[in-house]
Structures are given as structure tokens and as C-alpha cells.
N, C-alpha and C. Protein backbone atom coordinates (compact mmCIF):
# COMPACT_ATOMS: atom_id res chain seq x y z
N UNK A 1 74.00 51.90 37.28
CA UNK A 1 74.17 51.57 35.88
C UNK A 1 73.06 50.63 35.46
N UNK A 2 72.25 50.82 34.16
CA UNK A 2 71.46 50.30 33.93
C UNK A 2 71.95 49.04 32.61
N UNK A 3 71.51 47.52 33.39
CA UNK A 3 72.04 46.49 32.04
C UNK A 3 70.50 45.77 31.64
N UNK A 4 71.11 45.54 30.51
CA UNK A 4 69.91 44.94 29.78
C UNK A 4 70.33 43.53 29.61
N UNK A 5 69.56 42.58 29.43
CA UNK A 5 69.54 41.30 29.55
C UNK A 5 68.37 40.99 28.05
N UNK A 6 69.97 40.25 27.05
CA UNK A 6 69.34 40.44 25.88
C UNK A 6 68.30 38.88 25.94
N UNK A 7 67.74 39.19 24.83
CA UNK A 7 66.66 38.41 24.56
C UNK A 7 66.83 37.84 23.09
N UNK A 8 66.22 36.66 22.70
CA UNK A 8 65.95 36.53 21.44
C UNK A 8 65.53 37.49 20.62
N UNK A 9 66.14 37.75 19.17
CA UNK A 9 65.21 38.33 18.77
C UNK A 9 63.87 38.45 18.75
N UNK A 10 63.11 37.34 18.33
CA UNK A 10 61.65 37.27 18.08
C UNK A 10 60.90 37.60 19.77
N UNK A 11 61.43 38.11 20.58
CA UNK A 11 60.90 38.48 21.19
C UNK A 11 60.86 40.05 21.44
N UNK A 12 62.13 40.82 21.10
CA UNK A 12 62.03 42.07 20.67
C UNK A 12 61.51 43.15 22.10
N UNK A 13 61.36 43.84 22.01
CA UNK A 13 60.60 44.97 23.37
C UNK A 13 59.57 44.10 23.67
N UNK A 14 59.08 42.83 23.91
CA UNK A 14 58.05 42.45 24.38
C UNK A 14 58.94 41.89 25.81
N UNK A 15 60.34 41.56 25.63
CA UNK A 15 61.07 40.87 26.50
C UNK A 15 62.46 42.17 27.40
N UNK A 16 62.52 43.04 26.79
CA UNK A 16 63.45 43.62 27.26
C UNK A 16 62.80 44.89 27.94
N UNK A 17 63.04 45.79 28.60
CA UNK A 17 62.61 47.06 29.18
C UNK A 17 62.44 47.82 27.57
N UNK A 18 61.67 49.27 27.68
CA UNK A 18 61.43 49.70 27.07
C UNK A 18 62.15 51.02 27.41
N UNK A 19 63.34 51.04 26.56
CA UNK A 19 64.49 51.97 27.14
C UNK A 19 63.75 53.39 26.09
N UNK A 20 64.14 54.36 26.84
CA UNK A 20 64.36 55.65 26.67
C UNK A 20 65.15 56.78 26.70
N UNK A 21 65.57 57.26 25.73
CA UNK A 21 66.72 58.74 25.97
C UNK A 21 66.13 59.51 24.98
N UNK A 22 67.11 60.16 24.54
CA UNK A 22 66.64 61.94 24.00
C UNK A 22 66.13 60.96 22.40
N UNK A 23 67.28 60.16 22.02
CA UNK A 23 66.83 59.83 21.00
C UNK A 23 65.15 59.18 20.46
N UNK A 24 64.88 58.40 21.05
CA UNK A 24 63.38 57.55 20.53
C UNK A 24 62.91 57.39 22.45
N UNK A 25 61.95 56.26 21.49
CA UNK A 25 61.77 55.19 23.08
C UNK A 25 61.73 53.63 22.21
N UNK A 26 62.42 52.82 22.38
CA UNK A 26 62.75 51.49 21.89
C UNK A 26 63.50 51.66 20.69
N UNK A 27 62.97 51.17 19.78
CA UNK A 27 63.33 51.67 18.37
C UNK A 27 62.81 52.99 17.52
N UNK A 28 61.64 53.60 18.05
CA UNK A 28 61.36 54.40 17.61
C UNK A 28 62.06 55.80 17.79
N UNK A 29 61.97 56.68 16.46
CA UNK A 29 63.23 57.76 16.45
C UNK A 29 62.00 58.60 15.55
N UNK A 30 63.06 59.99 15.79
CA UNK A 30 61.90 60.95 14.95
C UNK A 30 62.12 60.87 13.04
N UNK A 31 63.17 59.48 12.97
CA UNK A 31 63.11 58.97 11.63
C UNK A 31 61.41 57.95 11.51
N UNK A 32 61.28 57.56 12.81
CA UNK A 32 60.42 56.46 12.35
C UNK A 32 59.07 57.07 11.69
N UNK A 33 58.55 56.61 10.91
CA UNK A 33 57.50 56.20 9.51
C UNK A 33 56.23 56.01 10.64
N UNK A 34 55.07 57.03 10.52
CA UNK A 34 54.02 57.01 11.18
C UNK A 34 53.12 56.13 10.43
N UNK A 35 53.07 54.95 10.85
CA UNK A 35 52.27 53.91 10.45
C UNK A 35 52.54 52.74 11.40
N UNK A 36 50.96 51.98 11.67
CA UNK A 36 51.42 50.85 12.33
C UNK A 36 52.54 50.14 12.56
N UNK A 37 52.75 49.44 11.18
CA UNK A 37 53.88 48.42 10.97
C UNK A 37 54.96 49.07 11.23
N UNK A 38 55.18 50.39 11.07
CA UNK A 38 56.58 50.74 11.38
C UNK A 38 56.84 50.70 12.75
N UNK A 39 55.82 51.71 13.63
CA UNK A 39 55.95 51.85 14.97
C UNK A 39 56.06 50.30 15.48
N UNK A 40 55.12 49.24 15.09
CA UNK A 40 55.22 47.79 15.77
C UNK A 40 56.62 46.89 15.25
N UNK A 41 57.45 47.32 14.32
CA UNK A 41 58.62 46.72 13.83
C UNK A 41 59.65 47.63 14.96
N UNK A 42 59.60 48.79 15.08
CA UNK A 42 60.61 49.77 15.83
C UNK A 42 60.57 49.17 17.77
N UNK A 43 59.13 48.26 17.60
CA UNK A 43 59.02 48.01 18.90
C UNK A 43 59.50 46.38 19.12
N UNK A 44 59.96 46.27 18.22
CA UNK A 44 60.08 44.53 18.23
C UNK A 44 58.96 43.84 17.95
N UNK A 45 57.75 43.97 17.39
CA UNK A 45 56.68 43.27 16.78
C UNK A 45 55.22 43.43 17.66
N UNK A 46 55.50 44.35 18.92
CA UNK A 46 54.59 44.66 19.53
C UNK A 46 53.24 45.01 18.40
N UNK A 47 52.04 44.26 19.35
CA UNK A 47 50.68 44.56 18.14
C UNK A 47 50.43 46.35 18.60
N UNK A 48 50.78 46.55 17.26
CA UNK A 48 50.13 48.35 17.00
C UNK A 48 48.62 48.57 15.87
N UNK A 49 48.03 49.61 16.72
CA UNK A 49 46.75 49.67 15.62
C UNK A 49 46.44 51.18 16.03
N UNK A 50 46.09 52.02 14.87
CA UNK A 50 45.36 53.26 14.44
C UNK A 50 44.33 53.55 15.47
N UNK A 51 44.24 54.34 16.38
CA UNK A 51 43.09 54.49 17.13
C UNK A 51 43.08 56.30 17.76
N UNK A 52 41.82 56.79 18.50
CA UNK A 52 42.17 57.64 19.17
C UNK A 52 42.04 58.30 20.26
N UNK A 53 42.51 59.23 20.55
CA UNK A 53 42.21 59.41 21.92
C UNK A 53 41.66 60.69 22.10
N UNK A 54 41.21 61.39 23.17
CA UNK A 54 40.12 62.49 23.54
C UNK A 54 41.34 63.17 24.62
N UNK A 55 41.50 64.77 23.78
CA UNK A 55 41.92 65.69 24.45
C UNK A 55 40.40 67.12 24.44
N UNK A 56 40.04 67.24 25.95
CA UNK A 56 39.34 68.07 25.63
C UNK A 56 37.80 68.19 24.60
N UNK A 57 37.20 66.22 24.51
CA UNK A 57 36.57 66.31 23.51
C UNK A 57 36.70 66.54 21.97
N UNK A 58 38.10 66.53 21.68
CA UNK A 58 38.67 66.60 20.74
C UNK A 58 38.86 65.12 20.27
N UNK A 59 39.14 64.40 18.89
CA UNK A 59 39.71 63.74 18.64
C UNK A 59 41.12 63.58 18.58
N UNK A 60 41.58 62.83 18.18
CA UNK A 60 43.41 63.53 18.39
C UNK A 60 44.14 61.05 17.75
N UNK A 61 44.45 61.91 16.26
CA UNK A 61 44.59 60.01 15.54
C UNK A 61 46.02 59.94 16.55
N UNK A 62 46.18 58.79 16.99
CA UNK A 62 47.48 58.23 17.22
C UNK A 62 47.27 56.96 17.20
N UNK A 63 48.77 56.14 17.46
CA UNK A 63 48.81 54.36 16.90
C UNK A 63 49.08 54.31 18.78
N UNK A 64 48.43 53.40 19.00
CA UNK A 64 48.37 52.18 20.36
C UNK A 64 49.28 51.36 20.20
N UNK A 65 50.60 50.95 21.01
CA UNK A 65 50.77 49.58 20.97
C UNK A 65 50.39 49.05 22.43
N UNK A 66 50.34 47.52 22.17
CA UNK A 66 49.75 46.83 23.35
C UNK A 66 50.54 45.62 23.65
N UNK A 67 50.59 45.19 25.25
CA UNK A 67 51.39 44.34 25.19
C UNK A 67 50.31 43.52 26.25
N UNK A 68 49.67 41.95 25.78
CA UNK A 68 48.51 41.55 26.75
C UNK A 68 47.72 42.05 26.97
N UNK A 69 47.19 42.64 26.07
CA UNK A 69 46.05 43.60 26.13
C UNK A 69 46.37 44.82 26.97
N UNK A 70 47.32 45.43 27.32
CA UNK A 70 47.60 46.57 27.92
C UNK A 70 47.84 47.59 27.17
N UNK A 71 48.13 48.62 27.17
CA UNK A 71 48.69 49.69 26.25
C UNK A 71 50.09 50.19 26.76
N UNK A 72 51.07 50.08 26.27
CA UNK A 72 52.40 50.19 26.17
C UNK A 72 53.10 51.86 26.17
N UNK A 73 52.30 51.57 25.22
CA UNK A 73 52.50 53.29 24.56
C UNK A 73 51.29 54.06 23.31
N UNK A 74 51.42 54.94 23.52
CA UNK A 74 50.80 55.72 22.61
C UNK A 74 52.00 56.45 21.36
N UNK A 75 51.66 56.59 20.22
CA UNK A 75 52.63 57.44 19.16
C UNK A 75 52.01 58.54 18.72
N UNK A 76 52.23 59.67 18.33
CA UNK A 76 51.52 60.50 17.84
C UNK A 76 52.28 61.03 16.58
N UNK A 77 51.75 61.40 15.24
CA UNK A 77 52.29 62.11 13.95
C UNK A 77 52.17 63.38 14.02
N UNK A 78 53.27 64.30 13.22
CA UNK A 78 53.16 65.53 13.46
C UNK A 78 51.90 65.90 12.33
N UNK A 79 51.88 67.39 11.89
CA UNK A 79 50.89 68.37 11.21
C UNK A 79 50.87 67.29 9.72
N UNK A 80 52.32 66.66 8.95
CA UNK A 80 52.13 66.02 7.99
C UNK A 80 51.66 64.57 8.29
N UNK A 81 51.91 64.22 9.30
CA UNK A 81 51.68 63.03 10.09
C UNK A 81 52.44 61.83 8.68
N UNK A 82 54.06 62.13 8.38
CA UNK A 82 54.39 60.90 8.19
C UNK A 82 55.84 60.97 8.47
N UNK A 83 55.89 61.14 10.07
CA UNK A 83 57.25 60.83 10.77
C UNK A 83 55.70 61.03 12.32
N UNK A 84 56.91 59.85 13.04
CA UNK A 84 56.28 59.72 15.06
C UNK A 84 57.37 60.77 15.19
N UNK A 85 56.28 62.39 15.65
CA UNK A 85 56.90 63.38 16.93
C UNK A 85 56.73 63.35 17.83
N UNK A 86 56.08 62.27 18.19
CA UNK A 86 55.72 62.11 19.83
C UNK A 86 55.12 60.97 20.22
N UNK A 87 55.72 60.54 21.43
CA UNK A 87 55.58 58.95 22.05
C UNK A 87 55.23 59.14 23.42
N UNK A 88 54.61 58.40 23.65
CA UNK A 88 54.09 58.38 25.68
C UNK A 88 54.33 56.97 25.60
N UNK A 89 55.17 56.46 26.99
CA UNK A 89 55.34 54.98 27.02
C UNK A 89 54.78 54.84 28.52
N UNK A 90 53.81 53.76 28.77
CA UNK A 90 52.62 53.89 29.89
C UNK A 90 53.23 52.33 30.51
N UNK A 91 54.36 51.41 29.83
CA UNK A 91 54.76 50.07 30.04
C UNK A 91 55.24 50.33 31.66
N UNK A 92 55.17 49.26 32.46
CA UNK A 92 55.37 49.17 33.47
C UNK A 92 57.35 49.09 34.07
N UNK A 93 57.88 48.47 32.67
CA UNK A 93 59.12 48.02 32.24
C UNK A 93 59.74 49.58 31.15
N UNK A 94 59.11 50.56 31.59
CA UNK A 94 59.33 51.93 30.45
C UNK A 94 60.53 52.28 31.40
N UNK A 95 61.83 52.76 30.99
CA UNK A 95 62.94 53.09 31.69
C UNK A 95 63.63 54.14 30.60
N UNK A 96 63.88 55.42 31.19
CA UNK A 96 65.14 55.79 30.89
C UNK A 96 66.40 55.76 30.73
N UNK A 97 67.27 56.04 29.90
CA UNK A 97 68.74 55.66 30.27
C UNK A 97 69.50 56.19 31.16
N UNK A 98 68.70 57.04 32.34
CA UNK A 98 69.46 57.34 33.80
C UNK A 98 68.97 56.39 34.47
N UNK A 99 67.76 55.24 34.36
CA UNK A 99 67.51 54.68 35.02
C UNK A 99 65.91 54.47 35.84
N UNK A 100 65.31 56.23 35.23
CA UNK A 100 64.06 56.31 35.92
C UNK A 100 62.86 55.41 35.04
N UNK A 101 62.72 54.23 36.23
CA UNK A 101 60.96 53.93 35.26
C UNK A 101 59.62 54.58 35.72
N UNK A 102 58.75 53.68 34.51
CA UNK A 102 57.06 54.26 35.24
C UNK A 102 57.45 53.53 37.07
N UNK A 103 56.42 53.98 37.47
CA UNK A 103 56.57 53.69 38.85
C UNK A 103 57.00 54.60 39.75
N UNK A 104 58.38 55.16 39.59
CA UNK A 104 58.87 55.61 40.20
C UNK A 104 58.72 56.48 41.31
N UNK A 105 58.76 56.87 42.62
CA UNK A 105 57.43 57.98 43.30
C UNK A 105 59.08 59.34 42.81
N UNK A 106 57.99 60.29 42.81
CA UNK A 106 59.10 62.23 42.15
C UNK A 106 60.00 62.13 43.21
N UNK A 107 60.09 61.99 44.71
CA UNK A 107 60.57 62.07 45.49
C UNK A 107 62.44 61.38 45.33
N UNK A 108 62.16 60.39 44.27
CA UNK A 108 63.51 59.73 43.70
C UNK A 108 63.90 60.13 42.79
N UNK A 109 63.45 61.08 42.04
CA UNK A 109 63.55 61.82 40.75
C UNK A 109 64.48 62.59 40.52
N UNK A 110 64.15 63.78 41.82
CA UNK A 110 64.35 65.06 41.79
C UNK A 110 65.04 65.16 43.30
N UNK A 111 65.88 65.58 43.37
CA UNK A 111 66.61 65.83 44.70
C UNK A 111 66.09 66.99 45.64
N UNK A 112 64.90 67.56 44.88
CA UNK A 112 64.62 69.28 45.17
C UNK A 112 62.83 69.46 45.14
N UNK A 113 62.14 69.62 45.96
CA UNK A 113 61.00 69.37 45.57
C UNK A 113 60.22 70.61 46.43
N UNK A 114 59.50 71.96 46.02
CA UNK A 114 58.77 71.43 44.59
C UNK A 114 60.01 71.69 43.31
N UNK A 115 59.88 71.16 42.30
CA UNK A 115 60.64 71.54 41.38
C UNK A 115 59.72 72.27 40.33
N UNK A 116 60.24 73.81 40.44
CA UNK A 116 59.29 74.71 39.86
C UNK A 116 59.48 74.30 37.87
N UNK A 117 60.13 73.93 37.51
CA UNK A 117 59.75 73.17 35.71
C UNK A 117 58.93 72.55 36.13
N UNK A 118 58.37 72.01 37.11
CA UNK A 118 56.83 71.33 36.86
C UNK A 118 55.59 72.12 36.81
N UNK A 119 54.70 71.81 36.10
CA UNK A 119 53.15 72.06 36.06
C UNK A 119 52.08 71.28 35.99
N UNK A 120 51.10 71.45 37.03
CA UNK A 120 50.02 70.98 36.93
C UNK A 120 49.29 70.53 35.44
N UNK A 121 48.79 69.14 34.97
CA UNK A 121 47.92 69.09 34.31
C UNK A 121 46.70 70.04 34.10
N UNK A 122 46.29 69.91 33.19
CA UNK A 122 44.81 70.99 33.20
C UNK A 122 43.44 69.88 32.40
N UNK A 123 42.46 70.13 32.76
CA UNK A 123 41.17 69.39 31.96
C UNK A 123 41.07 68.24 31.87
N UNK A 124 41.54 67.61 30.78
CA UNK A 124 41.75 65.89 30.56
C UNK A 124 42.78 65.42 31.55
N UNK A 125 44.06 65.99 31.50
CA UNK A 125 44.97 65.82 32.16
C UNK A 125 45.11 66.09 33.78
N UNK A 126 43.70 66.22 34.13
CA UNK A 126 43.88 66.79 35.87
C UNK A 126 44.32 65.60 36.55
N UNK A 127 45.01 65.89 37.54
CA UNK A 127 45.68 64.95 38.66
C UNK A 127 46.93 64.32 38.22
N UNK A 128 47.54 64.99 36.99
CA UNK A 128 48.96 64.92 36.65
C UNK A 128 50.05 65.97 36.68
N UNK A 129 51.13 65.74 37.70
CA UNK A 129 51.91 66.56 36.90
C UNK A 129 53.02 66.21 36.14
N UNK A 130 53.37 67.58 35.34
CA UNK A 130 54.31 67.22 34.06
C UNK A 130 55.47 67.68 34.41
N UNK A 131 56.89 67.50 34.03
CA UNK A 131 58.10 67.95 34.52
C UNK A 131 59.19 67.52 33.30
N UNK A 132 59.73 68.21 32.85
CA UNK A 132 60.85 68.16 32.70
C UNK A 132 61.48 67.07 33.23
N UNK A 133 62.13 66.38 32.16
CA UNK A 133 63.06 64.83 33.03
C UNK A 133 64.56 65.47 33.09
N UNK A 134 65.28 64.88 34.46
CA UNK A 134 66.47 65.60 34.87
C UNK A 134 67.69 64.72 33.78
N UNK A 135 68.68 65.50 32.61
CA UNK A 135 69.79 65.36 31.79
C UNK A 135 69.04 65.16 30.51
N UNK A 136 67.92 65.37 30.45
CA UNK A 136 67.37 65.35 28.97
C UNK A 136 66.86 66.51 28.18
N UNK A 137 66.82 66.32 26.93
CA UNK A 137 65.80 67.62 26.41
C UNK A 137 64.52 67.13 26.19
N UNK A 138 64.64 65.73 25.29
CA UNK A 138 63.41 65.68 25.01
C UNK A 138 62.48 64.84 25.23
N UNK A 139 62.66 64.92 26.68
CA UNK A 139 61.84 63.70 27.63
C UNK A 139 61.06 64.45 28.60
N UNK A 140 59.77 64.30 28.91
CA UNK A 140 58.93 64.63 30.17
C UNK A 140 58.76 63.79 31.31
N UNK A 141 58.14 63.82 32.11
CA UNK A 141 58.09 62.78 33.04
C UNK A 141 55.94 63.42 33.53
N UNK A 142 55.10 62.46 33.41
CA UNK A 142 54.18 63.04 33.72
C UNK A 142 53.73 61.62 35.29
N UNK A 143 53.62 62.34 36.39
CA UNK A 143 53.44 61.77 37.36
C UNK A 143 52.08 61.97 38.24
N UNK A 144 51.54 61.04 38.76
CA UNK A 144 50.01 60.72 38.84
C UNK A 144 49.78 61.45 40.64
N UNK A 145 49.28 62.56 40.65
CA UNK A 145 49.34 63.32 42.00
C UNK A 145 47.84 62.88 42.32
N UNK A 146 46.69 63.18 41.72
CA UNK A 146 45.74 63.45 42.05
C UNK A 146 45.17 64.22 43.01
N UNK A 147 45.99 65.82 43.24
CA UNK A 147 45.57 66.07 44.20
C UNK A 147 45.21 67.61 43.95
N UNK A 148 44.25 67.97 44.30
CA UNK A 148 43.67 69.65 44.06
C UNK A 148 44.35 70.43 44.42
N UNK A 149 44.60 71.61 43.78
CA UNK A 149 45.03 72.95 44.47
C UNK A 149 44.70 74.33 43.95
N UNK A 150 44.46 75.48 44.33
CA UNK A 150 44.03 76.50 44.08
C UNK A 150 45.05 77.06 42.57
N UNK A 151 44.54 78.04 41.80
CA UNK A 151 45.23 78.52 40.91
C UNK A 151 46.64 77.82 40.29
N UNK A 152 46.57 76.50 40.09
CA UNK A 152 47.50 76.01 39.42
C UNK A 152 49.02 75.87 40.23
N UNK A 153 48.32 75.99 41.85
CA UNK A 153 49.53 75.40 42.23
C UNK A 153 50.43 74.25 42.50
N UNK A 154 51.41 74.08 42.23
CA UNK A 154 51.55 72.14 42.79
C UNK A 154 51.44 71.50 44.49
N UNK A 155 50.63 70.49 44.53
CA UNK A 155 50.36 69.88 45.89
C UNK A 155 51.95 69.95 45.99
N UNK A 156 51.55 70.19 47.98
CA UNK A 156 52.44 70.29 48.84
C UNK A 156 53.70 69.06 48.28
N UNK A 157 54.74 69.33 49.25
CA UNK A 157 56.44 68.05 48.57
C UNK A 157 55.77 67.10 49.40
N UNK A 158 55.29 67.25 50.60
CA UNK A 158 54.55 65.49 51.35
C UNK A 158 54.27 64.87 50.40
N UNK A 159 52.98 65.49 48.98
CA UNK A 159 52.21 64.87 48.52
C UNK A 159 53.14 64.52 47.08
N UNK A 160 53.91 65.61 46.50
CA UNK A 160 54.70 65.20 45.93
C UNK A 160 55.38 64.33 45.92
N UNK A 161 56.57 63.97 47.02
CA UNK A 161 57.34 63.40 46.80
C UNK A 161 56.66 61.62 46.77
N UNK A 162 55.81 61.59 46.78
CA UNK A 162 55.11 60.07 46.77
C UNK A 162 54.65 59.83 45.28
N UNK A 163 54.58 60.84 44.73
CA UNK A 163 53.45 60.44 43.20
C UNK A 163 54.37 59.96 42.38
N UNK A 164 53.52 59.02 41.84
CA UNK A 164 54.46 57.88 41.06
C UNK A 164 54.46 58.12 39.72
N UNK A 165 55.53 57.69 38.86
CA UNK A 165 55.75 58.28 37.29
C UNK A 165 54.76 57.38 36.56
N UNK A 166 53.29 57.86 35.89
CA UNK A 166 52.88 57.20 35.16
C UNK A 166 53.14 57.18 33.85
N UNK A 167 53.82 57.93 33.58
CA UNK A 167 53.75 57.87 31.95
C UNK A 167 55.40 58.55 31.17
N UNK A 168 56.21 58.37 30.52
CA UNK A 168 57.29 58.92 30.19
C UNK A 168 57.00 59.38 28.53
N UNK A 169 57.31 60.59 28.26
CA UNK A 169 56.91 61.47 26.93
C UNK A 169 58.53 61.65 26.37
N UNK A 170 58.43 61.26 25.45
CA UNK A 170 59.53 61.28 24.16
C UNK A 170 58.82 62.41 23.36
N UNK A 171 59.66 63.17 23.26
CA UNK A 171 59.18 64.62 22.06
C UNK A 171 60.55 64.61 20.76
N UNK A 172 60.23 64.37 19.92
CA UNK A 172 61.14 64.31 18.78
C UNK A 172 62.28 65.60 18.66
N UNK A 173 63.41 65.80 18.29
CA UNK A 173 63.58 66.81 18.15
C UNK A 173 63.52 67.49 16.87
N UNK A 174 63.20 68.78 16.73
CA UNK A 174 63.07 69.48 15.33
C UNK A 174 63.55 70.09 14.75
């Protein structure tokens, strides 16, 4: 069972885990308002700013929040870009409400390994894989393998079951 240990307000997600379920990740929901201030109010006051990132040499706008100069999470806007359809939380303190955080090695994940809902990253994304998170819909789990394999297969369960969860993906529902 996962407890939270409240905090002052004014400290907000800077002090508590950065919980996750189907709904958002912290405060953020696929109600929340794609703009800084919203995403950094939904986070408890975490500093958020407009920036972007490179898929493929592509540009691609999303909002950063940061916690100590780290990056927390990423948000992304859909085609109208004024609702967050999509969140990556990269916090070290990023937890689901079964319990899984970043960190985690797949091997604690998944009782079953390989677990064929996973796939290899491709291009930008090489040396990740992506999976399906176990009792959710709209959660991924992308975990840091770094390891080669022919035609898109997933490294061996040895290598699996060690790779650790870097990143947890919130997908809005539609």
C-alpha cells in the first residue's frame, strides 16, 4: 500500500512523490490548460517553461518542469494544443498508484518476462523499451535497456529483467 506523507501546501509536488494513475500525473488531468502556469500550478508551483525537444530532428513544442535544475517531467499539447495529452514524468520520486517508481529494474514489474506488449524503442528512442504498465490504460512504462538486437527484438529476460524504469508516460484519455 502506497502512503503519502502530506506536506505543506507551499510546498506542493516539490515535497510529495509525484503520483500517477490513469487519471493525470500530480495534478495534471487531460482537463489541464496547456500553458506553463497551468501545468506549474497542477504541479504545486514547480518552475515550468515552453521549450523543445528533438524527435527524429524534428522539433516537437512541449512545457519542462524542473525541480533543482532537473527535469521532472515533460507535457505535451494535442493537434489544438490547448488541453496536456501527454506527460512523461523523468522525477526520481515519479510513482504510480500500484506503487511502481522511476527506478524500478522490469524484473519487479512484470511477473513474466519477455512481456510481448513491449517494444523496442526506434531512432531517438534507441536503448528503450516501452510497455504497457500492468492495471492501467493510460500509462506506459519506458525502461532504459541499452542493449542491441537484430530486427526489433527485445534483449534477452537476463538483460531485461535488470533495466530500470526511466521514465513513466501518462496518455490522456479521448
Amino acid at each position: 500500500m502506497l502512503a503519502l506523507i502530506a506536506a505543506p501546501a507551499s510546498h506542493g509536488q516539490t515535497r510529495l512523490p509525484l503520483l500517477i494513475s490513469d487519471d493525470g500525473i500530480g495534478g495534471i488531468t487531460a482537463d489541464t490548460p496547456y500553458t506553463p502556469q497551468a501545468v506549474s500550478a497542477a504541479l504545486g508551483g514547480l518552475p515550468v517553461m515552453a521549450t523543445k525537444v528533438y524527435f527524429d530532428k524534428i522539433p516537437i513544442p512541449t512545457l519542462e518542469a524542473t525541480r533543482e535544475g532537473k527535469r521532472v517531467l515533460l507535457a505535451f499539447g494535442g493537434a489544438g494544443g490547448d488541453r496536456v495529452t501527454r506527460a512523461v514524468a523523468y522525477a526520481p520520486d515519479a510513482v504510480t498508484s500500484t506503487g511502481v517508481a522511476v527506478g524500478t529494474p522490469m524484473g519487479e514489474v512484470f511477473s513474466r518476462l519477455p512481456n510481448r506488449s513491449c517494444r523496442n524503442g526506434l531512432e531517438d528512442q534507441s536503448g528503450l523499451v516501452f510497455c504497457p504498465a500492468p492495471y492501467f490504460s493510460n500509462i506506459r512504462f519506458a525502461f532504459r535497456c541499452n542493449h542491441a538486437t537484430p530486427d526489433d527484438e527485445l534483449p534477452p529476460v537476463k538483460v531485461l529483467k535488470l533495466c530500470p524504469l526511466e521514465s513513466i508516460i501518462w496518455l490522456a484519455d479521448d
